[in-house]
C-alpha atoms as a PDB file:
ATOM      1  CA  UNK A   1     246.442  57.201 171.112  1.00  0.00           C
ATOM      2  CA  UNK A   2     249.131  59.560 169.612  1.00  0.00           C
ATOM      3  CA  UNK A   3     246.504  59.219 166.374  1.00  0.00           C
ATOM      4  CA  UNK A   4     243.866  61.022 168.247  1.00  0.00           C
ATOM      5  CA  UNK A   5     245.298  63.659 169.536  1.00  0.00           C
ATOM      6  CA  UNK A   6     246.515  63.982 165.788  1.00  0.00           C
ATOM      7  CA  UNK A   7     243.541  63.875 164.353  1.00  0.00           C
ATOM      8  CA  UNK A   8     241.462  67.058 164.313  1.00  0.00           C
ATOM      9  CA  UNK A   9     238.067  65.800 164.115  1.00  0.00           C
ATOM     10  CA  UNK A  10     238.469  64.088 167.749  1.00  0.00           C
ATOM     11  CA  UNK A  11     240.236  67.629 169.014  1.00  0.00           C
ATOM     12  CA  UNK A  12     236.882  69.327 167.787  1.00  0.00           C
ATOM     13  CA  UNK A  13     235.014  66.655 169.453  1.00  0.00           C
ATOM     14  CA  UNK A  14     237.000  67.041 172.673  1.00  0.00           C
ATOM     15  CA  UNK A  15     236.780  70.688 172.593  1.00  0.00           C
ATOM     16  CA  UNK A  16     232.883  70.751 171.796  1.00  0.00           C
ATOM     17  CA  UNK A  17     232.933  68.867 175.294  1.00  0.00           C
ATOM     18  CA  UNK A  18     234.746  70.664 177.175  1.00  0.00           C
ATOM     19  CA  UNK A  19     232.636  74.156 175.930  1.00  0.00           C
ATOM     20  CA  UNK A  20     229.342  72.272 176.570  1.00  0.00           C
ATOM     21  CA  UNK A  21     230.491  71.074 179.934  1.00  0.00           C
ATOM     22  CA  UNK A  22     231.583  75.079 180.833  1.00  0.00           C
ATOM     23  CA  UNK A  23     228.610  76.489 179.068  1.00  0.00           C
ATOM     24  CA  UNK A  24     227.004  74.810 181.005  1.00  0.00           C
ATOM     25  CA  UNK A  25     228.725  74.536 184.367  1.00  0.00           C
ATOM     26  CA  UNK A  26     229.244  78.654 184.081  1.00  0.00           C
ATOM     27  CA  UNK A  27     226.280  79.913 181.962  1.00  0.00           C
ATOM     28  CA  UNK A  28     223.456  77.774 183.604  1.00  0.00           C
ATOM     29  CA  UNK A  29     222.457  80.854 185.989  1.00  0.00           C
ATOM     30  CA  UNK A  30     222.909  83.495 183.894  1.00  0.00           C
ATOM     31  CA  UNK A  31     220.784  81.725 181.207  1.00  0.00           C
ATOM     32  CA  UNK A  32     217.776  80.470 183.966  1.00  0.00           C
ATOM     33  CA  UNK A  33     217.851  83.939 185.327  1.00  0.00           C
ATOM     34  CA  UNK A  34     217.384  85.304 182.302  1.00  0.00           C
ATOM     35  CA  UNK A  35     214.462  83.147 181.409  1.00  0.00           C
ATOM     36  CA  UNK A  36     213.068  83.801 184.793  1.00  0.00           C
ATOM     37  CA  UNK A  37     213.168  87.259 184.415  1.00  0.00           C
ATOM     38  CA  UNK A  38     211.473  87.232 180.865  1.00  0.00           C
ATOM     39  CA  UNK A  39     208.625  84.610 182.623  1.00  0.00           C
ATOM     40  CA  UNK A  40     208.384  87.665 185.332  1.00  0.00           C
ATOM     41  CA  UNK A  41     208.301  89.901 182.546  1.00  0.00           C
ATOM     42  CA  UNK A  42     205.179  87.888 180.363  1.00  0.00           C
ATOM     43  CA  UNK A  43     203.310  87.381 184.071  1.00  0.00           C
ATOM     44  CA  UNK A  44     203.409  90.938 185.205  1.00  0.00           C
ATOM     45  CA  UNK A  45     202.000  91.965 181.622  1.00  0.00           C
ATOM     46  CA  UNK A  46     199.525  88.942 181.802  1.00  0.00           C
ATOM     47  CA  UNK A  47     198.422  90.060 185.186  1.00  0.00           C
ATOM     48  CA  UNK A  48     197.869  94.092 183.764  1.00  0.00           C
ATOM     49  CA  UNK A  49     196.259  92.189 181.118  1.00  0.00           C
ATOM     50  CA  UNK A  50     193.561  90.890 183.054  1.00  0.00           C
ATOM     51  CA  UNK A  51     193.344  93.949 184.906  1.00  0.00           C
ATOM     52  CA  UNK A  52     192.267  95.786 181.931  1.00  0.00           C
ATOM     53  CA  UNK A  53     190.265  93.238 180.910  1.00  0.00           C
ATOM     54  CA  UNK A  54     188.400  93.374 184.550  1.00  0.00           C
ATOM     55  CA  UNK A  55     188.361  96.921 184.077  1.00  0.00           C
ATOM     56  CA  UNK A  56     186.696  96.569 180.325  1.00  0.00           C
ATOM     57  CA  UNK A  57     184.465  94.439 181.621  1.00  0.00           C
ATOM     58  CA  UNK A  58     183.151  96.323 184.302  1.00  0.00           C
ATOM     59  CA  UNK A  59     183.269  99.336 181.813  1.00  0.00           C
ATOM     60  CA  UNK A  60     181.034  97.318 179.238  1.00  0.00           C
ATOM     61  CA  UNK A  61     178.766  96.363 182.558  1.00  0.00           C
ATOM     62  CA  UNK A  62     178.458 100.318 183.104  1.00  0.00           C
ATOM     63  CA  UNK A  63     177.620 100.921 179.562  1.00  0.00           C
ATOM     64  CA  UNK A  64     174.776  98.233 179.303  1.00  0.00           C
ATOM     65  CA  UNK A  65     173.531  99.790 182.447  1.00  0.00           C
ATOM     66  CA  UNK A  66     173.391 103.426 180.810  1.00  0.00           C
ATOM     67  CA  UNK A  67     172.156 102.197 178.218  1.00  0.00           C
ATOM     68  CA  UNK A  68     169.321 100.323 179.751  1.00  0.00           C
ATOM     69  CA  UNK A  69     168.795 102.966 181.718  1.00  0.00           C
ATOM     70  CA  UNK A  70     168.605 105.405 178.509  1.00  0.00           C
ATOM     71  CA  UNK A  71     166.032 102.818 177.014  1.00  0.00           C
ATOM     72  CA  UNK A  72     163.900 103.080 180.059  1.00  0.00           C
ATOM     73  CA  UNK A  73     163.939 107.326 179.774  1.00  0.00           C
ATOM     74  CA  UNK A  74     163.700 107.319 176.344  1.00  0.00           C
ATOM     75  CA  UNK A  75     160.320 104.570 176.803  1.00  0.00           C
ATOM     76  CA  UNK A  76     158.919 106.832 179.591  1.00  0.00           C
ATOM     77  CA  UNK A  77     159.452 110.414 177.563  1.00  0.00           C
ATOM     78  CA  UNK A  78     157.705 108.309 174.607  1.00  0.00           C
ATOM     79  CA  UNK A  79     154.565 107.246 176.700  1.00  0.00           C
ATOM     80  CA  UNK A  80     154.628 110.530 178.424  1.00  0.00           C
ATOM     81  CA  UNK A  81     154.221 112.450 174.920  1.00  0.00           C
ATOM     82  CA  UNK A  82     151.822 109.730 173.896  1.00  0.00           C
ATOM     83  CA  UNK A  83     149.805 110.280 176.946  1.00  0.00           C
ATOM     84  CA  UNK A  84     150.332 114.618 175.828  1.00  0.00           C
ATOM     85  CA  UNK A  85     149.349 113.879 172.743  1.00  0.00           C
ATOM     86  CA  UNK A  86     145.767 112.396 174.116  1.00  0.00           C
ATOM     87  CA  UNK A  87     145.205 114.809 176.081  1.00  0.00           C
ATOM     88  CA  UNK A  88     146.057 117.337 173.606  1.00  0.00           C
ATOM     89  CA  UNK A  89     143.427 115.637 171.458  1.00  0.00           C
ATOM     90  CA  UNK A  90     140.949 115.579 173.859  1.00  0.00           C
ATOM     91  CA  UNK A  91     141.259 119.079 175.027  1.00  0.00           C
ATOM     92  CA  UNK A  92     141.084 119.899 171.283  1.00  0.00           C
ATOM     93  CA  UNK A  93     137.820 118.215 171.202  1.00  0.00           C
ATOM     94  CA  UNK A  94     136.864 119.929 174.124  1.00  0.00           C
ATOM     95  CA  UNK A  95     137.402 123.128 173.070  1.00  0.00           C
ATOM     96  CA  UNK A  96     135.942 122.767 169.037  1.00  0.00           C
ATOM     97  CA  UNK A  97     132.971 121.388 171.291  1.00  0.00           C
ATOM     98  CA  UNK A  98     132.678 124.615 173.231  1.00  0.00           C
ATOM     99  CA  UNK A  99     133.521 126.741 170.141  1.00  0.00           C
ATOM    100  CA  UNK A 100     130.476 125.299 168.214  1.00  0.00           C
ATOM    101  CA  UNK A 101     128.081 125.044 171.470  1.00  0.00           C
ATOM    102  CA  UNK A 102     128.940 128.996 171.928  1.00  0.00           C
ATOM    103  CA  UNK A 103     128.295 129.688 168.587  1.00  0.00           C
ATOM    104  CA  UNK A 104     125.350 128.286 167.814  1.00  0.00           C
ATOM    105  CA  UNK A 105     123.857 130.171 171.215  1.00  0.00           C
ATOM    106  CA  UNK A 106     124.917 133.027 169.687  1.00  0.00           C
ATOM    107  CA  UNK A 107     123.334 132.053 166.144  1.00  0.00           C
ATOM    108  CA  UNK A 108     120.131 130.911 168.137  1.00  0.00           C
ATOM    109  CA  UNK A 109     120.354 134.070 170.256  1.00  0.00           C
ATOM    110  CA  UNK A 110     120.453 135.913 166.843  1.00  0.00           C
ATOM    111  CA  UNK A 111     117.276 134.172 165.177  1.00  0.00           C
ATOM    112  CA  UNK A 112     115.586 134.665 168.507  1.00  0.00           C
ATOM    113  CA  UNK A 113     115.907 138.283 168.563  1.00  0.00           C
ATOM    114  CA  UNK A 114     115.446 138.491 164.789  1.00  0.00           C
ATOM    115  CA  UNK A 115     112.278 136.952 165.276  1.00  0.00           C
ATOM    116  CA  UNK A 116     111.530 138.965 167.950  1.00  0.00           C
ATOM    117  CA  UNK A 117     112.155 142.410 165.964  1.00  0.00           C
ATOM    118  CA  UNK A 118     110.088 140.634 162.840  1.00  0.00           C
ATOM    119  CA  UNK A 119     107.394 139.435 165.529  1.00  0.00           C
ATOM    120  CA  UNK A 120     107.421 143.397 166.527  1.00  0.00           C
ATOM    121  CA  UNK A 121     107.713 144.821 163.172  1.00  0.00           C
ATOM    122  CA  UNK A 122     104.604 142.502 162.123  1.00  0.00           C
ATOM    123  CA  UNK A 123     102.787 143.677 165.205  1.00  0.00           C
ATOM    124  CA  UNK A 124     103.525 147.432 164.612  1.00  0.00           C
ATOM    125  CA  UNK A 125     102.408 147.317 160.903  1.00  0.00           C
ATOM    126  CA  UNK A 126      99.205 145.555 162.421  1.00  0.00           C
ATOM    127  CA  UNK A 127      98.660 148.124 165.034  1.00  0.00           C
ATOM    128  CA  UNK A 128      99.036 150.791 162.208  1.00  0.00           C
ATOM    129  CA  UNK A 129      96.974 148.954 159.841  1.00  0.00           C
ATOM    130  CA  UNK A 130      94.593 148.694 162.338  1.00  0.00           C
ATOM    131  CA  UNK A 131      94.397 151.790 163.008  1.00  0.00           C
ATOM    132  CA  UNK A 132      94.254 153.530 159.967  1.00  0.00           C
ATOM    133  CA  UNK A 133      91.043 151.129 159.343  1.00  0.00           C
ATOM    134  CA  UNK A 134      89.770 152.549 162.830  1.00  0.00           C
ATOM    135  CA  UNK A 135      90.121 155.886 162.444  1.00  0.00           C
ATOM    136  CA  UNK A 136      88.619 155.891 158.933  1.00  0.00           C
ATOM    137  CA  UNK A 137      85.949 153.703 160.406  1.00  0.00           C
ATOM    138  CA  UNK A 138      85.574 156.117 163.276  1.00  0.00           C
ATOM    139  CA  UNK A 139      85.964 159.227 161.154  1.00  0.00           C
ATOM    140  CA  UNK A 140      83.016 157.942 158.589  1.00  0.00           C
ATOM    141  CA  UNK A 141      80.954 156.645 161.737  1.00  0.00           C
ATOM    142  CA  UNK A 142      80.862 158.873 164.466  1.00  0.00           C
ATOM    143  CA  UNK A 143      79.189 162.154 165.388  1.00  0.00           C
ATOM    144  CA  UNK A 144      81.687 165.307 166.678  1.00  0.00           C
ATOM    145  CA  UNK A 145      80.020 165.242 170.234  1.00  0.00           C
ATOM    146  CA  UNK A 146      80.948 161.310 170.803  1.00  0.00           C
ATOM    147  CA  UNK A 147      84.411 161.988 169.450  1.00  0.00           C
ATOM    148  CA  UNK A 148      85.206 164.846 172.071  1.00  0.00           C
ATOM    149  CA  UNK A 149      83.901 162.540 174.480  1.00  0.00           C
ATOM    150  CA  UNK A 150      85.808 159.684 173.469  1.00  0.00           C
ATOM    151  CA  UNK A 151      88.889 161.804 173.528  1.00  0.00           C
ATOM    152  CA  UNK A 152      88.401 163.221 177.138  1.00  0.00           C
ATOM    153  CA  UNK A 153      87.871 159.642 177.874  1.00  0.00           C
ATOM    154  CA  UNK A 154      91.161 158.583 176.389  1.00  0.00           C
ATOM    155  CA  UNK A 155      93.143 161.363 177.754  1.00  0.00           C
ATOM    156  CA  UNK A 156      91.244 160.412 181.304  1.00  0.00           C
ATOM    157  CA  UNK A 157      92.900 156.766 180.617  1.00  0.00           C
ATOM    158  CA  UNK A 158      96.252 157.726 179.511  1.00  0.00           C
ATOM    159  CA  UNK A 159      96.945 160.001 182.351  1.00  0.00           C
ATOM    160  CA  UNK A 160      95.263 157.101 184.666  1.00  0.00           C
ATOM    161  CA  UNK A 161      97.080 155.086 183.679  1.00  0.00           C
ATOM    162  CA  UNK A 162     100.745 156.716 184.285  1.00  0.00           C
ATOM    163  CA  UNK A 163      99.430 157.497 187.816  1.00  0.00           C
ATOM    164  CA  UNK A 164      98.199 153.991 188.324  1.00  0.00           C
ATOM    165  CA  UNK A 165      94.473 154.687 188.882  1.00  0.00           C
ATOM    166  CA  UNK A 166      92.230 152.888 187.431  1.00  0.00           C
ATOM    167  CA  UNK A 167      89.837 154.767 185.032  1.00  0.00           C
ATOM    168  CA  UNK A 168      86.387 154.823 185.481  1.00  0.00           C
ATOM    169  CA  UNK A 169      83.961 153.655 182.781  1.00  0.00           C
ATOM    170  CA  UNK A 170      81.554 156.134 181.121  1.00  0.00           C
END
């Protein structure tokens, strides 16, 4: 036995005992409280963790929602202006329809009374024409006596005539 305790391999063995059995004897808590404390650590972060990632997740939900919800404005301002745009049309054509109605009353309103000022022009000239062709007639034709009675007569008519008597025939 005196040649183990001389031999320093078996002292190193011995003493690599004796540490482990202390180590562990005297360092056990320290070392499992320290662990415990880092697994406290990782399951407090792990719990924010899935907080956040509730939180995301609910803020992702929100977003969808707006979203949607932007889609379904944005869809309803486009069929809106779509239905504008129709009736903007359609007014349009309602007006250019009115436009052209009112002008061509006034273009038929305009040959109307153009014919109407040639119809009296036409008439005039014919009255004048007609006459000229009487009184040369009458001039050639009758005697001075039946032309101062046919005067008196006339004058008799005329002034009848703005009274509203009737004039008597000769």
């Amino acid at each position: 036995m005196t040649g183990l305790l001389h031999n320093p391999q078996f002292l190193y063995a011995v003493a690599f005992c004796i540490f482990v059995v202390l180590a562990f004897k005297y360092g056990r808590r320290p070392l499992f409280d320290w662990l415990d404390a880092g697994i406290a650590e990782i399951r407090t972060e792990l719990e924010k963790a899935r907080q956040l990632r509730v939180e995301a997740e609910a803020m992702l939900e929100s977003c969808k929602q707006r979203k949607a919800e932007a889609d379904a404005d944005a869809q309803a301002i486009i069929a809106r202006a779509k239905q504008q745009v129709v009736h903007m049309r359609e007014q349009a054509r309602a007006d250019l329809a009115a436009a052209i109605a009112r002008d061509e009353q006034l273009v038929e309103q305009r040959i109307r009374m153009a014919e109407i000022d040639a119809l009296a022009q036409v008439r005039a000239a014919a009255v004048e024409a007609a006459m000229t062709v009487a009184r040369a007639t009458l001039e050639k034709n009758i005697s001075p006596d039946v032309a101062a009675t046919l005067v008196d007569q006339a004058i008799t008519a005329v002034g009848a005539a703005k009274s509203g008597i009737k004039p008597r025939a000769a």
